[in-house]
Protein backbone atom coordinates (compact mmCIF):
# COMPACT_ATOMS: atom_id res chain seq x y z
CA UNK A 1 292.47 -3.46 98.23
CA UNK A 2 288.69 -3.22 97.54
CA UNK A 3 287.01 -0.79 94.93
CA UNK A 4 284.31 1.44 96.67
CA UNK A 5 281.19 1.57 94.72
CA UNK A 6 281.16 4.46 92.55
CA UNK A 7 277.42 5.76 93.68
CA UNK A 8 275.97 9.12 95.20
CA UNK A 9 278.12 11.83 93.66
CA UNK A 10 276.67 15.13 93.89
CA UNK A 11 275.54 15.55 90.21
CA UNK A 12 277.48 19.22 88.32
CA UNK A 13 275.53 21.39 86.57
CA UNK A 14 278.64 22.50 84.46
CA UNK A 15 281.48 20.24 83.71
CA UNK A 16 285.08 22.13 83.20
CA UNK A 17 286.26 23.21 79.63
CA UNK A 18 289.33 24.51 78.67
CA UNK A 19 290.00 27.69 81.41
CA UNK A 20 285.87 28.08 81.73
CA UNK A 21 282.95 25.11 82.25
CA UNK A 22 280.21 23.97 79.98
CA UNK A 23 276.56 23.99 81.68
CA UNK A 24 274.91 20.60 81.46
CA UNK A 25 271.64 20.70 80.15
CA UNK A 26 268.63 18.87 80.86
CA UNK A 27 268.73 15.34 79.31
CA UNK A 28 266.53 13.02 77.69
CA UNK A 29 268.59 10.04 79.95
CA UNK A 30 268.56 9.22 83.13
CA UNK A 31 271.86 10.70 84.50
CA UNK A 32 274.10 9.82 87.85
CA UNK A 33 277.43 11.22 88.68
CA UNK A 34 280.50 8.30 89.39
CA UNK A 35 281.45 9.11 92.90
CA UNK A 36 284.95 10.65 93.49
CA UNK A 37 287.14 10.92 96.56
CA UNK A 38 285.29 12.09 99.87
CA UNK A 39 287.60 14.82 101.11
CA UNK A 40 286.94 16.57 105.02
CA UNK A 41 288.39 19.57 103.35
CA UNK A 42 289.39 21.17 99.72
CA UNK A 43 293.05 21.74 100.87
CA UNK A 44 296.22 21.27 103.16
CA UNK A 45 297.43 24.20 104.85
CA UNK A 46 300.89 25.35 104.62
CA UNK A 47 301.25 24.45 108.12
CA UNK A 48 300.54 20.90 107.35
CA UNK A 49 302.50 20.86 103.93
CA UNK A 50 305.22 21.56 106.79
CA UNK A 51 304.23 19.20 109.03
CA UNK A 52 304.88 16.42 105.99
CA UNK A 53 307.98 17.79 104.55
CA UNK A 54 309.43 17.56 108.73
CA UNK A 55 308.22 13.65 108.36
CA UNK A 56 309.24 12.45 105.26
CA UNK A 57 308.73 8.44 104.53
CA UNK A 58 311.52 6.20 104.73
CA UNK A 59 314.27 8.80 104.72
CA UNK A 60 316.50 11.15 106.67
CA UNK A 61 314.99 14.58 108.25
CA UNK A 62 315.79 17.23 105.60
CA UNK A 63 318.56 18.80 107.66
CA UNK A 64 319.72 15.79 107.46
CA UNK A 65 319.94 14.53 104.01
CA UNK A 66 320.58 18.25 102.68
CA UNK A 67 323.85 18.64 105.24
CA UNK A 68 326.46 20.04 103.39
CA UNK A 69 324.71 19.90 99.97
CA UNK A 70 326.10 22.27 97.29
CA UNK A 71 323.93 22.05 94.35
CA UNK A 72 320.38 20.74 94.48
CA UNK A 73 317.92 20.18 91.48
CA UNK A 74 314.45 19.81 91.60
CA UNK A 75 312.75 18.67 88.78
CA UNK A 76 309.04 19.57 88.61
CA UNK A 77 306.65 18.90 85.88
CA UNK A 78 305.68 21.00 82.42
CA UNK A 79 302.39 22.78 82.06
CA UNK A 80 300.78 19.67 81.17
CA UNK A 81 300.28 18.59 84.46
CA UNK A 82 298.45 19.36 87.80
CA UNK A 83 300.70 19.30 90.58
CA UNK A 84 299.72 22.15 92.56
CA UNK A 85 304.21 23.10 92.97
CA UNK A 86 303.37 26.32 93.32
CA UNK A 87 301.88 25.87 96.77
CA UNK A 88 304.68 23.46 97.91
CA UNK A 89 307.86 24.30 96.64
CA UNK A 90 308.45 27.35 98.78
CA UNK A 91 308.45 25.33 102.06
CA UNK A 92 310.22 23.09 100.35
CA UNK A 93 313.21 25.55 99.21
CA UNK A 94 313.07 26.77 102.88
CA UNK A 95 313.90 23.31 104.29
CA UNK A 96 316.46 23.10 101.40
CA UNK A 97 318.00 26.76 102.53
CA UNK A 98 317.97 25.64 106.25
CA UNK A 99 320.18 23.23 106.31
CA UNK A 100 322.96 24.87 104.39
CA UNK A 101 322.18 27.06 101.68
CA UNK A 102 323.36 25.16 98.71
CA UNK A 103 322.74 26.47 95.33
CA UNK A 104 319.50 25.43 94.21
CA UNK A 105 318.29 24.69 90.24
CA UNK A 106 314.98 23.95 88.91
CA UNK A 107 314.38 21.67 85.71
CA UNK A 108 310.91 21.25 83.76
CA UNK A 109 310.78 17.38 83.22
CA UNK A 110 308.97 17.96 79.83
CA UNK A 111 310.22 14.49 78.25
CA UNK A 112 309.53 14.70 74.58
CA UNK A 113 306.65 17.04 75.26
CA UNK A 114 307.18 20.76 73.79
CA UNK A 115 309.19 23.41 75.80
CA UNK A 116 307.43 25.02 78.67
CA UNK A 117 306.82 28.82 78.15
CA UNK A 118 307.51 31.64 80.41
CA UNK A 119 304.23 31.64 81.79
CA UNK A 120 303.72 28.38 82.43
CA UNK A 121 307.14 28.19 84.34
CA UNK A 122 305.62 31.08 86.62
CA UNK A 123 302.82 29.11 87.35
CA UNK A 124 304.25 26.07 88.02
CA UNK A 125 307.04 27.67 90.78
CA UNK A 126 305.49 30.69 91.90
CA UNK A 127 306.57 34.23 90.09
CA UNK A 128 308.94 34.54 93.48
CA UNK A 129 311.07 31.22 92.67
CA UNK A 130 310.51 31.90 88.54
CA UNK A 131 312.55 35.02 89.83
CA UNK A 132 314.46 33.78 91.85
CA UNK A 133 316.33 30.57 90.65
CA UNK A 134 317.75 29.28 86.96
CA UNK A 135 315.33 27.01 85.32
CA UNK A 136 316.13 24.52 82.94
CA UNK A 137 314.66 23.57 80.60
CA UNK A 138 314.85 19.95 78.72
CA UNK A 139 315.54 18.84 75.01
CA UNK A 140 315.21 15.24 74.52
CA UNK A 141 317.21 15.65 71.15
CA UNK A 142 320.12 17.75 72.29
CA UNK A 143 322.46 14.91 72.71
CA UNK A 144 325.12 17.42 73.75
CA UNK A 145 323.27 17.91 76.62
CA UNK A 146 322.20 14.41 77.58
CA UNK A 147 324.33 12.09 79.72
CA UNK A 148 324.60 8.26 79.27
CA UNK A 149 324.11 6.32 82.22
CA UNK A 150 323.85 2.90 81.30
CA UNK A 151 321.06 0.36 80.39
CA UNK A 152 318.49 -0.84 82.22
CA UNK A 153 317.48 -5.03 82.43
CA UNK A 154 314.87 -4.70 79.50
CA UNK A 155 318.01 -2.87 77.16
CA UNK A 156 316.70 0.70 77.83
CA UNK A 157 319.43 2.89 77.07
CA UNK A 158 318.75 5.43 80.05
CA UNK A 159 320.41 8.96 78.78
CA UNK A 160 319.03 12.16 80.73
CA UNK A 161 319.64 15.70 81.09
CA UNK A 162 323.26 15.88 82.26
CA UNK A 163 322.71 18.63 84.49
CA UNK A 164 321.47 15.76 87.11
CA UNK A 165 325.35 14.99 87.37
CA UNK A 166 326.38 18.32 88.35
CA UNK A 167 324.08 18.27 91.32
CA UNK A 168 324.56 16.21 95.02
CA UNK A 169 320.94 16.34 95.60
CA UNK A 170 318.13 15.69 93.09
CA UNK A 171 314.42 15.78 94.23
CA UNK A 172 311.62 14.90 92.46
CA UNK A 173 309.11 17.05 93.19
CA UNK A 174 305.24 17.14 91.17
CA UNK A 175 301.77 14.85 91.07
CA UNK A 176 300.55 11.40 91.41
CA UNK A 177 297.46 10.27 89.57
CA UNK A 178 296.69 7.69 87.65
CA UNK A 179 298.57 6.66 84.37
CA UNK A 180 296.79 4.51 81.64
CA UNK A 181 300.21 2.01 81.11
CA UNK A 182 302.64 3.58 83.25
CA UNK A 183 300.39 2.50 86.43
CA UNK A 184 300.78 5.85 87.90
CA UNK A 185 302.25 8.97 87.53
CA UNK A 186 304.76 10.85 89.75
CA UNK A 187 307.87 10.06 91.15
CA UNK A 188 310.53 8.08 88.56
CA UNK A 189 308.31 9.39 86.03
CA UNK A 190 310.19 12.90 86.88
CA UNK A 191 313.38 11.19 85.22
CA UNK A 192 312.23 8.61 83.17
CA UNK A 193 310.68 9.77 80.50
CA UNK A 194 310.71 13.59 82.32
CA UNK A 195 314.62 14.06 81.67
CA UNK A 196 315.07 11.50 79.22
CA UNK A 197 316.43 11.57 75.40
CA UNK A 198 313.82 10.78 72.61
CA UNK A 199 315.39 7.22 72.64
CA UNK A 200 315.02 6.94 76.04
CA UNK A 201 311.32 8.04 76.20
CA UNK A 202 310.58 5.56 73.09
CA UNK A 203 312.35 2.25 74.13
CA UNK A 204 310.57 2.90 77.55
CA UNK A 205 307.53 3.36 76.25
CA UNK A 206 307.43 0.17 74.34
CA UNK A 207 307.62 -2.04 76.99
CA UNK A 208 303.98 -1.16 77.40
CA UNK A 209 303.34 -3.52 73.84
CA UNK A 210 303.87 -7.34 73.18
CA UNK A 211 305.09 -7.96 70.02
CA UNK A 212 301.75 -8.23 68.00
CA UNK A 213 301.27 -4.60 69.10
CA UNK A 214 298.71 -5.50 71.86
CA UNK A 215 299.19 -4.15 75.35
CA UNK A 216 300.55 -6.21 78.17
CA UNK A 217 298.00 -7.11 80.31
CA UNK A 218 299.91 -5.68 83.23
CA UNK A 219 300.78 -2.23 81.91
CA UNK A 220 297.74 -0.57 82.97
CA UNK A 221 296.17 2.11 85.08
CA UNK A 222 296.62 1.64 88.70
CA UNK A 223 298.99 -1.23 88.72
CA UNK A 224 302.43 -1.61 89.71
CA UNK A 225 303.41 -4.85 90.21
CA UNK A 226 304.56 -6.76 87.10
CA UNK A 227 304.16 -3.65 85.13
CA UNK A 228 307.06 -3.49 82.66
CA UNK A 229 306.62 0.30 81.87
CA UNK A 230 307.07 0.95 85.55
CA UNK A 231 309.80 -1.18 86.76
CA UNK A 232 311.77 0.15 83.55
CA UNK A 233 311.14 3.43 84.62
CA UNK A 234 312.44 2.33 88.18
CA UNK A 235 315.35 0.82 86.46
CA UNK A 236 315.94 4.27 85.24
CA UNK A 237 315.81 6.36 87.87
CA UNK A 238 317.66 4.35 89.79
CA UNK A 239 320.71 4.60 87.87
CA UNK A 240 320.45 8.40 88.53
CA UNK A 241 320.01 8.02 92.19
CA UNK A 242 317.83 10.70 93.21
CA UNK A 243 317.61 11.69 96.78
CA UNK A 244 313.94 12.75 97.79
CA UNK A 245 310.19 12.94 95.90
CA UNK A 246 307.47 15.47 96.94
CA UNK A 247 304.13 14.76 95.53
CA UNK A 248 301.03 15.71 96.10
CA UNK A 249 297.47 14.47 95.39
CA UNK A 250 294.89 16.85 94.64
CA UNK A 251 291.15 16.89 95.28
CA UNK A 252 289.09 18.01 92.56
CA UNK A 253 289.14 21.67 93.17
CA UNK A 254 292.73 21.87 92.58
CA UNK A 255 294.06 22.27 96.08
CA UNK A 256 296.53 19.42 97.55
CA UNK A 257 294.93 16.60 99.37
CA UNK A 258 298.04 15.08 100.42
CA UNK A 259 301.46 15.45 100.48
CA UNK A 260 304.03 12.95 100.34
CA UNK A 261 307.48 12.57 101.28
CA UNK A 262 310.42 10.82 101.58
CA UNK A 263 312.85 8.12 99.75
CA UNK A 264 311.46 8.60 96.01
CA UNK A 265 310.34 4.89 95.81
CA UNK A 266 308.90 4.40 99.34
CA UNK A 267 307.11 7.86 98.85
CA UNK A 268 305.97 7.63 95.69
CA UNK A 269 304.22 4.09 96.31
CA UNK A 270 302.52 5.13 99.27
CA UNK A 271 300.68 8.05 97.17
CA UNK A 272 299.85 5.48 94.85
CA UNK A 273 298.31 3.16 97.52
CA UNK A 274 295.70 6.29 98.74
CA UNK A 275 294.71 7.12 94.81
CA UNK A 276 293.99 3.39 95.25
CA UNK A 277 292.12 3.83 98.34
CA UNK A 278 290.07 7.04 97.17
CA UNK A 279 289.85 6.87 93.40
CA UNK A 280 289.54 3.66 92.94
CA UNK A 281 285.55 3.38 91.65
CA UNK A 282 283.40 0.35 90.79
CA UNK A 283 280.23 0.48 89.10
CA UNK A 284 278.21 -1.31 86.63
CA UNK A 285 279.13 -0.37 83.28
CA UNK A 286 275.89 1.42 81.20
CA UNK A 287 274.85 2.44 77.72
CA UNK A 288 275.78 6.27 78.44
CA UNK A 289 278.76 7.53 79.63
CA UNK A 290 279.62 11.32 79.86
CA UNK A 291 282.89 12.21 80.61
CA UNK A 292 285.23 15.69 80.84
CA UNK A 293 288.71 15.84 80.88
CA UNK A 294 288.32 18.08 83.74
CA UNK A 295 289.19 20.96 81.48
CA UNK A 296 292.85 22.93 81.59
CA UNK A 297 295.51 21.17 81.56
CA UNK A 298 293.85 17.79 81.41
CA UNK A 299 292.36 19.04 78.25
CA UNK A 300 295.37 20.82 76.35
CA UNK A 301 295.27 18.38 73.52
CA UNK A 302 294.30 15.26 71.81
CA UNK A 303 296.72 12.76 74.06
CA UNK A 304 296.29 14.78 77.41
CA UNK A 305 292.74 14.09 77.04
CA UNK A 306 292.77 10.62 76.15
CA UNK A 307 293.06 9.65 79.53
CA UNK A 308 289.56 10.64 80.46
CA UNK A 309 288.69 8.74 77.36
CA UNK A 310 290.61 5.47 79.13
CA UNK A 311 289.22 6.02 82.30
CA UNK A 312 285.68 6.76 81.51
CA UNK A 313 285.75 3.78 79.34
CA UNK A 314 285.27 1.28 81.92
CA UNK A 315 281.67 2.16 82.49
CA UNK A 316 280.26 2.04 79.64
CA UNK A 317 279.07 -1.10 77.99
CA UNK A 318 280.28 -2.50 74.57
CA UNK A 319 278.72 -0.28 71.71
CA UNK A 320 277.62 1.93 74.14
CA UNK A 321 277.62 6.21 73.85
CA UNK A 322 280.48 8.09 75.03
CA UNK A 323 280.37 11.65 75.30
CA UNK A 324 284.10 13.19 75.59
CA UNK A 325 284.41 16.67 77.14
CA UNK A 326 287.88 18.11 76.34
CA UNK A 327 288.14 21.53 74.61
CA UNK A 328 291.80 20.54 73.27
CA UNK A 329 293.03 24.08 72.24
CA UNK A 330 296.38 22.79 71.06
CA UNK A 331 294.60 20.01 68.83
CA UNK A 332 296.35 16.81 68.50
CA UNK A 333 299.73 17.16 70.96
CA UNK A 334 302.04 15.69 68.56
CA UNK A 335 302.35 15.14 64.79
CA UNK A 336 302.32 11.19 65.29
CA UNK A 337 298.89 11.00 66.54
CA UNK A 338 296.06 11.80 63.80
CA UNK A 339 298.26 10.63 61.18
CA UNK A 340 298.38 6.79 62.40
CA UNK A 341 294.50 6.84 62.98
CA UNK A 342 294.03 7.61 59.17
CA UNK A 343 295.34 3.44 58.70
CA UNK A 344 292.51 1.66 57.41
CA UNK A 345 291.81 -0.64 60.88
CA UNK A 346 293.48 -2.47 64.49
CA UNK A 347 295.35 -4.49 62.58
CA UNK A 348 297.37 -2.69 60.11
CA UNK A 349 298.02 -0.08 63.26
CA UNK A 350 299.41 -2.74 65.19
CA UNK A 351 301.50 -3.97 62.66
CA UNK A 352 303.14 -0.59 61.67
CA UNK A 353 303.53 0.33 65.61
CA UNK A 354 305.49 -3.08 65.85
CA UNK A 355 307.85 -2.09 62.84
CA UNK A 356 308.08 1.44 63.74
CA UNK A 357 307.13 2.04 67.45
CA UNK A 358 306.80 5.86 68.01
CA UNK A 359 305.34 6.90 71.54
CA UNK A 360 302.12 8.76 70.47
CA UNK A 361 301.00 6.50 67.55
CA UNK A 362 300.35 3.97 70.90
CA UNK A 363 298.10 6.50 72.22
CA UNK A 364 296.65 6.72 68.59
CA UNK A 365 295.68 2.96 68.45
CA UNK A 366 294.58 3.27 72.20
CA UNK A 367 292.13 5.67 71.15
CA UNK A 368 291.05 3.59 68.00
CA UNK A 369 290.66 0.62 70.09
CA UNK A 370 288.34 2.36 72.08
CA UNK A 371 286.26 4.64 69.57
CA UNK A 372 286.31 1.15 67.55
CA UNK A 373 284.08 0.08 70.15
CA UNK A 374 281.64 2.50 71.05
CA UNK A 375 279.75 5.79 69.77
CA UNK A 376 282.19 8.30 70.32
CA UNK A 377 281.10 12.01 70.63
CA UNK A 378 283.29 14.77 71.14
CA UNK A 379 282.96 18.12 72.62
CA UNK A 380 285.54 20.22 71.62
CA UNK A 381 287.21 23.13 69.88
CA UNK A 382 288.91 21.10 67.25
CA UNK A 383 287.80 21.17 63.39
CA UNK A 384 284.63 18.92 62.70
CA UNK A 385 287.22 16.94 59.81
CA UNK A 386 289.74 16.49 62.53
CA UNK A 387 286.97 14.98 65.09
CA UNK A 388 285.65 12.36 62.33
CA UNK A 389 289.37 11.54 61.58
CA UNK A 390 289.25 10.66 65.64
CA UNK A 391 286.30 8.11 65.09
CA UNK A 392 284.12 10.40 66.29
CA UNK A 393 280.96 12.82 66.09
CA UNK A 394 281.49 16.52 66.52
CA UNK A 395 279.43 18.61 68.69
CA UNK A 396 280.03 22.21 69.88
CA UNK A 397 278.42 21.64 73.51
CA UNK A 398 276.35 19.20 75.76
CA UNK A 399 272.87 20.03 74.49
CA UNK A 400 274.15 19.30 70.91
CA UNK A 401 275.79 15.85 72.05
CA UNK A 402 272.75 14.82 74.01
CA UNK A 403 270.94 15.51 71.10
CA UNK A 404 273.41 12.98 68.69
CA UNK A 405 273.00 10.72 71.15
CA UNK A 406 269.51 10.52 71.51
CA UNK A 407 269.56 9.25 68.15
CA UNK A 408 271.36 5.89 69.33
CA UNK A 409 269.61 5.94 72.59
CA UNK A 410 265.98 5.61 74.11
CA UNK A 411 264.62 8.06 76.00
CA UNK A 412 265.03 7.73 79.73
CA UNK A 413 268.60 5.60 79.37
CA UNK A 414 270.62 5.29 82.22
CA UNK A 415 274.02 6.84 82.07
CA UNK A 416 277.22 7.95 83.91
CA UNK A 417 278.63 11.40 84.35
CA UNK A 418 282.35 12.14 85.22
CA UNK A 419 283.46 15.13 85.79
CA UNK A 420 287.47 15.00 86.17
CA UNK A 421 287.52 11.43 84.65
CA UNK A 422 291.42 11.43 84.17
CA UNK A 423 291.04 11.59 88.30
CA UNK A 424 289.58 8.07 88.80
CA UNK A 425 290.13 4.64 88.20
CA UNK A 426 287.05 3.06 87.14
CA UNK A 427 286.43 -0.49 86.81
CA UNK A 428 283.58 -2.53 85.58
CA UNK A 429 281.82 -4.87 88.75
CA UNK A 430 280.51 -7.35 85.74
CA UNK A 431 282.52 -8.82 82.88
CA UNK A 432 282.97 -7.07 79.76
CA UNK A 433 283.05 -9.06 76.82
CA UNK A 434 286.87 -8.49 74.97
């Protein structure tokens, strides 16, 4: 499938931050805006989220394949992630209801990420289902609550909430979008690492590394086939069996594109073949790149953020500027992240992540990898001693980072703006030098 060229965006004049936007200001470079998807409108109606969920892919009508159901979970994602649920799941419920009324559970898929909090849980189901149904919620180290379900191919011991075991119907309900070594997210993801034990989450996870600590070449954003991240995931979910996946894909205003429906591998693949079709961006890589996270939740923390950091990446040339938007209110994400970039360089990070693989000290060398590489400026709320620890400059808005990188740059410099980054797959059209 062929990359569309990634020209004739409409340039913003503010890029999201946090809950509000940052104006861009005028610029000493020569600015252009990477294209995104072309949508004919901002948002599906609830007419046509029931026209999808009456056609799903690959499997039985819903009558059908929720017939004489008596307890059905639906795992949705935490507050880390854009799914747009709310605007879904209550058509969704009512096709459950319909064809029998079974008792119906909700569980936050929050993997090893922290709990969700009340809030967030009424924003991600509505304050009518919040009300209405028992959540639960997941603890990747409660082993008394986990359930051992066997191993995949690669030795992944695949242990998950064992709540999944007291239900005839699980559904997988949340986003797809791009994932920077899982291929994509959405759909097994749900499970595996959504439900999973720490263990689970970690030996998962590592399949993304060879054993000198670099990354397979085939664990990467966008891919699927050969990717050992994914079919472990696969592997995973499969030994739980679930029985449908809902996700959408949202345009950049927040509202769902698409819907998909159906058997939760069938499904799920097909969303990831139209991010490939409408995200997928090729341009040629230039000394400037300026990228946002797309602000809240894509820019909760350090390793949330990061992925507009991997995706932006791809235009810019080697030793080039970047300019990383992400306000990152809950600083790092996890304890395991600024610690490993404190190591004194690639190869001593390596080296401990192959001793002592821990999930977030990947992301940590991911980022160094990357900063290593370029000019790395960074608009955010974080401390200025935590942004240098990052490989990075501080600056407390656009004007200010336009100005540090004027000092690297000649006047008139041709850059690229993105301004949901995480959104798009971006790809070089020349050669990068390793």
């Amino acid at each position: 499938m062929s990359a569309r060229r990634g020209f004739g965006a409409v340039f913003p004049e503010a890029l999201r931050y946090g809950d509000g936007a940052l104006r861009v200001p005028a610029s000493p470079f020569r600015l252009q805006a990477i294209d995104g998807p072309r949508l004919d409108r901002a948002s599906r109606s609830p007419a046509e989220i029931g026209d999808a969920l009456g056609r799903p892919i690959a499997a039985p009508p819903l009558p059908e394949l929720f017939r004489g159901a008596r307890r059905v979970l639906v795992v949705v994602p935490d507050g880390t992630r854009t799914a747009a649920t709310a605007l879904f799941l209550p058509a969704l419920v009512e096709a459950i209801e319909v064809a029998g009324r079974p008792k119906i559970s909700f569980a936050v898929a929050s993997g090893i990420h922290r709990p969700p909090t009340e809030e967030e849980i009424r924003g991600i189901l509505g304050p009518d289902l919040a009300g209405r149904f028992p959540v639960l919620r997941h603890d990747p180290d409660d082993r008394a609550s986990l359930a051992d379900l066997g191993r995949t191919r690669a030795g992944t011991p695949v242990r998950v909430l064992e709540a999944v075991r007291r239900h005839d119907r699980i559904v997988l309900a949340g986003g797809a979008g791009f994932h920077y070594y899982a291929g994509f997210s959405g759909g097994r993801k749900a499970l595996v690492p959504g439900l999973s034990s720490r263990e689970t989450v970690t030996r998962n996870h590592l399949r993304a590394l060879r054993p000198d600590g670099s990354r397979h070449p085939k664990a990467r954003a966008g891919r699927l086939d050969g990717n050992p991240v994914h079919r472990d995931m696969v592997e995973g979910a499969a030994l739980v069996g679930p029985d449908l996946v809902v996700n959408s894909v949202l345009c950049d205003g927040g509202g769902i594109e698409r819907l998909f429906v159906g058997h939760w591998r069938r499904a799920h693949e097909a969303a990831c073949r139209h991010l490939l079709a409408t995200r997928r961006v090729r341009v040629a890589p230039r000394d400037l790149v300026v990228a946002s996270a797309g602000g809240a939740p894509a820019d909760v923390n350090l390793i949330q953020s990061h992925k507009a950091f991997e995706s932006g990446f791809g235009a810019l040339r080697p030793g080039g500027v970047f300019v990383l938007v992400a306000r990152c209110p809950e600083g790092a994400g996890h304890g395991d992240f600024l610690p490993f970039l404190d190591l004194p360089d690639e190869g001593a990070m390596a080296a401990e992540l192959a001793a002592d693989f821990r999930v977030y000290r990947q992301t940590a060398l991911a980022w160094f990898r990357k900063a290593s590489r370029c000019r790395l400026v960074l608009v955010s709320d974080l401390p200025a001693d935590t942004v240098r620890r990052l490989r990075a400059e501080p600056a407390g808005n656009l004007a200010e980072a336009f100005a540090i990188a004027r000092r690297h740059l000649s006047e008139g410099t041709e850059g690229w703006v993105l301004a949901a980054a995480g959104r798009l797959l971006v790809e070089p059209d020349v050669p990068l030098r390793a």
